[in-house]
Protein backbone atom coordinates (compact mmCIF):
# COMPACT_ATOMS: atom_id res chain seq x y z
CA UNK A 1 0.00 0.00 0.00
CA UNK A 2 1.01 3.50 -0.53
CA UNK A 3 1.82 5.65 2.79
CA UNK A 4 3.31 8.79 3.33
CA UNK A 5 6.68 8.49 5.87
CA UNK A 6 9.37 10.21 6.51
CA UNK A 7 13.15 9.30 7.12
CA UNK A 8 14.62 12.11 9.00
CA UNK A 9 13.40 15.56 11.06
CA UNK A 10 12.95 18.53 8.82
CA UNK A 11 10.76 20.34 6.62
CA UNK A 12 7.45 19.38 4.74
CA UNK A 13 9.85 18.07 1.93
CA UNK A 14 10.75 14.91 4.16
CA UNK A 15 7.45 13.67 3.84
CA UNK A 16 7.46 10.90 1.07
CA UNK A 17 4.98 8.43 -0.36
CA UNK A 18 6.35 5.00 0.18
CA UNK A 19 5.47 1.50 -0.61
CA UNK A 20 5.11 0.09 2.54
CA UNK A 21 3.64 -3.59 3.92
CA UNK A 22 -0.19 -3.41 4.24
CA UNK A 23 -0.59 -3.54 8.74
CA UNK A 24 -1.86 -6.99 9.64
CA UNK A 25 -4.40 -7.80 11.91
CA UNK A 26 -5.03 -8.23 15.95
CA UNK A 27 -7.99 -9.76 17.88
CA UNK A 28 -10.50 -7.00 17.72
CA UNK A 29 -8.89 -4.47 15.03
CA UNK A 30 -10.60 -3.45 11.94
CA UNK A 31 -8.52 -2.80 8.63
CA UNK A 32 -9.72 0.97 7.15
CA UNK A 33 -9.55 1.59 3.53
CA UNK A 34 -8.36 5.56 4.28
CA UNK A 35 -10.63 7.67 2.18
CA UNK A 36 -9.50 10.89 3.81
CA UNK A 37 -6.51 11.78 6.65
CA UNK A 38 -6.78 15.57 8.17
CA UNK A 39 -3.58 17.48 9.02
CA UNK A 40 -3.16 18.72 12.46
CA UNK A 41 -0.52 21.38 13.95
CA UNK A 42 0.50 17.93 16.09
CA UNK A 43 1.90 16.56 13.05
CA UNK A 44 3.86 19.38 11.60
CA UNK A 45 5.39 19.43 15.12
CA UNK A 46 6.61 15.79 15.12
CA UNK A 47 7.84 16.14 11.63
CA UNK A 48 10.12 18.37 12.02
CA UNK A 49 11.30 17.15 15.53
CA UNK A 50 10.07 19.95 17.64
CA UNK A 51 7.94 17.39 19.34
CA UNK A 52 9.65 13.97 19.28
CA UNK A 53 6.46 12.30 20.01
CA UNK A 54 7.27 9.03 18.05
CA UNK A 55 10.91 9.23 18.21
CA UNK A 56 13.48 8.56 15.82
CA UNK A 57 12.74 8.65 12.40
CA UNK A 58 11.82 6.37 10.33
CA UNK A 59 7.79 6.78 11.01
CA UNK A 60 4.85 7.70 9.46
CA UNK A 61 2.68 10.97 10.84
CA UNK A 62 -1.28 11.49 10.85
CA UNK A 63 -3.99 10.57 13.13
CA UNK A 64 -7.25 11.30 11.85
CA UNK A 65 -8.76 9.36 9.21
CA UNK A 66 -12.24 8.31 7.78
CA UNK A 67 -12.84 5.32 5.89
CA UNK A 68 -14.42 2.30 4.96
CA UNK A 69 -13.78 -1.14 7.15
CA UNK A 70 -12.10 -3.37 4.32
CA UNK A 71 -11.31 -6.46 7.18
CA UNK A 72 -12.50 -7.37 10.26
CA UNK A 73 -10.49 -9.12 13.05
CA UNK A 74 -12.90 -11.74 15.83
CA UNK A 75 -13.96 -9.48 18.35
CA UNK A 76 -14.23 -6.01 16.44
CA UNK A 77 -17.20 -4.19 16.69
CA UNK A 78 -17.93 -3.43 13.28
CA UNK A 79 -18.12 -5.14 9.80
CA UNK A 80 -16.66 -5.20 6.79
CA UNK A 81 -18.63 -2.53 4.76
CA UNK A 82 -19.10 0.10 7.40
CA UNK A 83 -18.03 3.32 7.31
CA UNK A 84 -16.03 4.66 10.25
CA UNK A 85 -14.02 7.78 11.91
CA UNK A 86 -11.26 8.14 14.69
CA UNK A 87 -7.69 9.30 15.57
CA UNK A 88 -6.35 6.00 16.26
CA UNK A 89 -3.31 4.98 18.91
CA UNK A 90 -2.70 8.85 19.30
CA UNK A 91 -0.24 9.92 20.93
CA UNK A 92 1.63 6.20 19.29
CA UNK A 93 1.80 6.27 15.30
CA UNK A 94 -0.94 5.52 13.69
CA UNK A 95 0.52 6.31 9.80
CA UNK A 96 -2.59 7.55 8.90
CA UNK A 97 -1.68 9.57 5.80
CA UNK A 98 -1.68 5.82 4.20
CA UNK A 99 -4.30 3.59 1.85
CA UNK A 100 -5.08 1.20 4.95
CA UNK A 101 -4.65 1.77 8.39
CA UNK A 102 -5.51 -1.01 11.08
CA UNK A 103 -6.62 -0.09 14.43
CA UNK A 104 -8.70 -2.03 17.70
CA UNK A 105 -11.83 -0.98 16.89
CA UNK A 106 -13.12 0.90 19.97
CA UNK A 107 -11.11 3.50 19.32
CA UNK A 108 -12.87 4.04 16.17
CA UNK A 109 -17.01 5.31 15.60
CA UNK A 110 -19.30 4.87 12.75
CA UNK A 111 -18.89 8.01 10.95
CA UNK A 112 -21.26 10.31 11.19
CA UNK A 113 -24.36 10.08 8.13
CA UNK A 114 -24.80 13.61 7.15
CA UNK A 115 -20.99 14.21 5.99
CA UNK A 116 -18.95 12.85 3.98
CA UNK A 117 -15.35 11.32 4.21
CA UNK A 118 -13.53 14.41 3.92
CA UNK A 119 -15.58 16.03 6.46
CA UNK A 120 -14.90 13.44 8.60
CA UNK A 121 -11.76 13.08 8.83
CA UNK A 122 -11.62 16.76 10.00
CA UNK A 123 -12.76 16.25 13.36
CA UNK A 124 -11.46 13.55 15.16
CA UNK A 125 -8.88 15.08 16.84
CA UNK A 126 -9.98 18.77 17.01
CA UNK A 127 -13.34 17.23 17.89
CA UNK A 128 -11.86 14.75 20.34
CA UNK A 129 -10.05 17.64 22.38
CA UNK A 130 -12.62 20.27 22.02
CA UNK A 131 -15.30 17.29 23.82
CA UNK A 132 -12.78 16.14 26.43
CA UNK A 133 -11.85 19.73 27.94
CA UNK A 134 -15.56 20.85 27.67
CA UNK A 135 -17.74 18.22 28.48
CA UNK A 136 -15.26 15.71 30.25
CA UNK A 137 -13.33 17.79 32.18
CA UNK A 138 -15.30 21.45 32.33
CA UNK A 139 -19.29 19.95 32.17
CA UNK A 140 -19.62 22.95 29.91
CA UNK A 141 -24.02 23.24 31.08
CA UNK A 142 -26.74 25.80 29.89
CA UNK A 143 -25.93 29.29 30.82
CA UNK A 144 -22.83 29.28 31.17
CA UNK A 145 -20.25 31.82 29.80
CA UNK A 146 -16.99 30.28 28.02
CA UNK A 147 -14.38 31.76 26.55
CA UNK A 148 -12.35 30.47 23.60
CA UNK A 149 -9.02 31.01 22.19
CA UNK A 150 -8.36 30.76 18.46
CA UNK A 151 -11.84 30.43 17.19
CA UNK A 152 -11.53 30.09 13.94
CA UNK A 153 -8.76 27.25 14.25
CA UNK A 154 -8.94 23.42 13.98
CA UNK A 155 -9.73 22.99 17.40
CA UNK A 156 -11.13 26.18 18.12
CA UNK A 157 -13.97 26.45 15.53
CA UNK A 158 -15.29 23.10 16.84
CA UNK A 159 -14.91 24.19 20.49
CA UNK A 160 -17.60 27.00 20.09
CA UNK A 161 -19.99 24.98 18.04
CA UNK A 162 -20.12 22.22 21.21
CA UNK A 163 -20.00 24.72 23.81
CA UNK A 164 -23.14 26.11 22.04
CA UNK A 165 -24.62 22.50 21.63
CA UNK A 166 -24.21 22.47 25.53
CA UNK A 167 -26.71 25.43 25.44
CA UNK A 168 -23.34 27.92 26.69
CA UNK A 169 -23.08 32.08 26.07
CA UNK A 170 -19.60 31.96 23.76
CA UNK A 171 -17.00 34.45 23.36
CA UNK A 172 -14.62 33.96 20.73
CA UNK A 173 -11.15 35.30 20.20
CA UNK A 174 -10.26 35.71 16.36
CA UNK A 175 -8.72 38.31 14.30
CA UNK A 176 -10.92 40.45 12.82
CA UNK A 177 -11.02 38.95 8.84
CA UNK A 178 -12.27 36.12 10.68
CA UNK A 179 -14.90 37.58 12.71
CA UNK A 180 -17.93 36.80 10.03
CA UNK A 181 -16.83 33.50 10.05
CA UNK A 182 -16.73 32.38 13.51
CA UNK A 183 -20.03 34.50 14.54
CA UNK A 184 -21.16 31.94 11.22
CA UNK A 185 -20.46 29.00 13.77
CA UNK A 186 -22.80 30.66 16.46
CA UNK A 187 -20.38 32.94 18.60
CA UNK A 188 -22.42 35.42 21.01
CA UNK A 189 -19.90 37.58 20.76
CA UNK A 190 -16.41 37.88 19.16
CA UNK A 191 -13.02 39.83 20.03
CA UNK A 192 -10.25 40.92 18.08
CA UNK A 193 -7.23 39.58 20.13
CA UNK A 194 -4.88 41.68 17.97
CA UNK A 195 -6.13 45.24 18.52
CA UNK A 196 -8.28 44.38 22.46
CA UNK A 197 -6.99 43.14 25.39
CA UNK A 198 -9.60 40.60 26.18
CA UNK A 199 -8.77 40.25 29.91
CA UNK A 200 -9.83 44.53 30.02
CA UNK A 201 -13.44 42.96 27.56
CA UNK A 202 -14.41 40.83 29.66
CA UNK A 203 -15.45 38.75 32.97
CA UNK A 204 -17.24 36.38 34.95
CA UNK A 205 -16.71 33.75 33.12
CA UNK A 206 -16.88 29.78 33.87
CA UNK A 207 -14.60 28.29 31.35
CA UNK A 208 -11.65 29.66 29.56
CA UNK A 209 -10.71 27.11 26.80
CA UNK A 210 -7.09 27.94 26.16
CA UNK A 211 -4.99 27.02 22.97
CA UNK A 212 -2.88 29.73 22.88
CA UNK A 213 -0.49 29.05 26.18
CA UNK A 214 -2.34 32.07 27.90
CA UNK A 215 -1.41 30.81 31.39
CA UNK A 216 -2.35 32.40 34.41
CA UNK A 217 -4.03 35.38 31.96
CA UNK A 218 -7.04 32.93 32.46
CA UNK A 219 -7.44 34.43 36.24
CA UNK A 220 -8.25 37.54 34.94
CA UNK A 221 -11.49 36.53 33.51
CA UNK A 222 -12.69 33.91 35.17
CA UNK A 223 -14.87 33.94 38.20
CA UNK A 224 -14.02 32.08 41.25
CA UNK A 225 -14.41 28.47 41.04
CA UNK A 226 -14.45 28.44 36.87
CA UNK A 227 -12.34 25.97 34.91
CA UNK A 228 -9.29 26.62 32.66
CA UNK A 229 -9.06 23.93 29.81
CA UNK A 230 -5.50 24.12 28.50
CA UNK A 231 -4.55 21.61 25.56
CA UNK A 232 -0.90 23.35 25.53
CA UNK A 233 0.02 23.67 28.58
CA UNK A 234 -1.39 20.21 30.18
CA UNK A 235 2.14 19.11 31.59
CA UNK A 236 2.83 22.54 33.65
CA UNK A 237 2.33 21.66 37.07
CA UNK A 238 3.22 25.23 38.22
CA UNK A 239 0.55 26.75 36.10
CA UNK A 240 -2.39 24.31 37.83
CA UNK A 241 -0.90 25.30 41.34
CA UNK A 242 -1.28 28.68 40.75
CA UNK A 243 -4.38 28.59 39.49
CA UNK A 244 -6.28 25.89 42.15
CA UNK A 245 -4.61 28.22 44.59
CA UNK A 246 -6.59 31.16 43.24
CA UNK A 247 -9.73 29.30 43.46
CA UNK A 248 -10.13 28.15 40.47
CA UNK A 249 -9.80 24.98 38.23
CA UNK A 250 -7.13 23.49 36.15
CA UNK A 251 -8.23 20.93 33.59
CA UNK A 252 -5.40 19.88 31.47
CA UNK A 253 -6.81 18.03 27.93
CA UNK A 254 -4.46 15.46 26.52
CA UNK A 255 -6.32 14.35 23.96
CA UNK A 256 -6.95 9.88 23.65
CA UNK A 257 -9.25 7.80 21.37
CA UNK A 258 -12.56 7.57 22.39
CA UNK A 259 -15.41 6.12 20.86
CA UNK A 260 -17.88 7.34 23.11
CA UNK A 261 -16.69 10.80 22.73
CA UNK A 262 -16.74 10.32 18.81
CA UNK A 263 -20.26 8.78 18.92
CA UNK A 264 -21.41 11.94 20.79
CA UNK A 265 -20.18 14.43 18.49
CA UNK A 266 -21.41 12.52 15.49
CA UNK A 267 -24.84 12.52 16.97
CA UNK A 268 -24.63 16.36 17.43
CA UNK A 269 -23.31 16.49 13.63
CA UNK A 270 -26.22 14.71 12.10
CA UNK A 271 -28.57 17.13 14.16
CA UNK A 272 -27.25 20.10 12.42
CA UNK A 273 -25.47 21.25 15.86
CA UNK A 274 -21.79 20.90 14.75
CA UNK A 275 -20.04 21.20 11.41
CA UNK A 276 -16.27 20.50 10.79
CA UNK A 277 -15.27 23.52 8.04
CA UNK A 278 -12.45 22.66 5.76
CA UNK A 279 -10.37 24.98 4.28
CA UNK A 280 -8.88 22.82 1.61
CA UNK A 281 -7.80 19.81 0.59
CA UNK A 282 -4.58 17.79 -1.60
CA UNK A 283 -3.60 14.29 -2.96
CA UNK A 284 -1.81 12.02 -0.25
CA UNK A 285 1.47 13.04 -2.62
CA UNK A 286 1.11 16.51 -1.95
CA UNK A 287 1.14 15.98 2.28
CA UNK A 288 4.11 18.15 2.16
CA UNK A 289 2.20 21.14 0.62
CA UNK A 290 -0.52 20.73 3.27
CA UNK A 291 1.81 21.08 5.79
CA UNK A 292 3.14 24.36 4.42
CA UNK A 293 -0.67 25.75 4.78
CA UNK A 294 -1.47 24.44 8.33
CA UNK A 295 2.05 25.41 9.22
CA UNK A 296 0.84 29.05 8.18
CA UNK A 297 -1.17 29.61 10.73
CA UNK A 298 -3.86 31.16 8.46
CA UNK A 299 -6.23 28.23 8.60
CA UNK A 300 -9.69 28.25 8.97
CA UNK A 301 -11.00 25.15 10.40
CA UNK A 302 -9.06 22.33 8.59
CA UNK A 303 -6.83 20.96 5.71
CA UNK A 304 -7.35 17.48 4.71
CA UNK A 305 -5.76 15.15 2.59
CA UNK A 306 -7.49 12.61 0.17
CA UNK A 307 -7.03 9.04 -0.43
CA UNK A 308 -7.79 7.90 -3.66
């Protein structure tokens, strides 16, 4: 099968497409014809080394993928035929800018009916860490007030839409050319982070969900016993003892498979409450240019690649 891998650390041109031994089988695994894999800021990081996640090169990068089950191991939960989503193994390789990727099959959901593959493969990930810090860790409920960073990103532009699912008051931060986008995805109210200090803009807030490294910013605008989600700064042990010691609470999101978690959002996608946006997509051969536009940081929503 053909998969993209790279041999060494280094820029987007290290990613080639390879021949490389179709993955065999375990008890419980499924074997996913790849019909789309979406690029994530994650991988650009372990590509070029600044976050040795997999170690050493040789490896393969890419996480989310959406695809048809093509083989089906005793003790899987789905069959051959099905269509299904997920971010398999993450934070291990998972190769999944590849033709076939085999993973244990609760770690994978039955995609969701109202989108197709490329739209699926956009959210696993973003969708996966946006659910975990809100729901999981924050209980993100009706009335509340939360606050997120980078709204128009990956993760970002799926965190408002479920923290308005959850029936939440959202205020975005986005630079102004995206503004009429991200009120699109149902923002109450949205600040331009580059000309307003937000901290000045606002208060009384429950949950700050923060991927920008904002750090202890957060107690600024949150109101005694609210939640900061951070999905950068989840290691920093000094950052959650300063902020439990103001009262509030640290939540640190390292994002895992979950099927439950992907079953949820695809129910809220196939009621209209969430849509993944991509931004554009390119040929497994051309991984290296998609990493040159996520890399950019200009990115609304995501960039996915398709597997023909």
């Amino acid at each position: 099968m053909r998969a993209v891998i790279q041999k060494a650390f280094g820029g987007p041109e290290v990613l080639e497409v390879a021949e490389v031994e179709r993955p065999q089988l375990l008890s419980g695994e499924v074997l996913v014809r790849v019909r789309a894999s979406a690029v994530n800021p994650a991988d650009i990081a372990v590509r070029s080394g600044a976050f040795p996640l997999l170690g050493e090169p040789p490896f393969g990068v890419g996480w989310d993928v959406s695809g048809v089950v093509e083989e089906a191991a005793p003790g899987a939960r789905y069959r051959v035929g099905e269509e299904v989503y997920g971010m398999p193994f993450f934070p291990r390789a998972a190769t999944g800018y590849a033709e076939y990727v085999a993973a244990p099959s609760r770690q994978l959901a039955r995609k969701p009916a109202t989108l197709d593959h490329v739209q699926a493969a956009a959210l696993p990930l973003a969708a996966l860490t946006a659910w975990q810090g809100l729901v999981d860790l924050a209980g993100v409920t009706k009335g509340q007030r939360v606050l997120v960073h980078r709204a128009a990103g990956g993760v970002g532009h799926l965190a408002v839409q479920i923290a308005k699912a959850r029936g939440a008051y959202v205020i975005a931060l986005a630079s102004e050319p995206k503004h009429a986008f991200v009120q699109g995805l149902g923002a109450d109210e949205v600040i331009d982070y580059r000309t307003t200090d937000y901290t000045e803009a606002v208060s009384d807030v429950d949950v700050v969900f923060d991927s920008s490294s904002e750090g202890t910013r957060a107690l600024e605008v949150l109101k005694p016993g609210g939640t900061l989600v951070t999905i950068m700064e989840h290691w920093n042990k000094d950052l959650a003892a300063e902020i439990e010691a103001a009262g509030r609470r640290f939540a640190g999101v390292s994002v895992e498979p979950d099927y439950a978690g992907l079953e949820a959002i695809a129910a809220l996608v196939d009621e209209g409450l969430v849509r993944p946006h991509v931004s554009a997509t390119f040929p497994l051969a051309e991984a290296g240019r998609a990493h040159e536009l996520v890399a950019s940081g200009s990115v609304q929503g995501k960039v996915v690649l398709t597997v023909d």
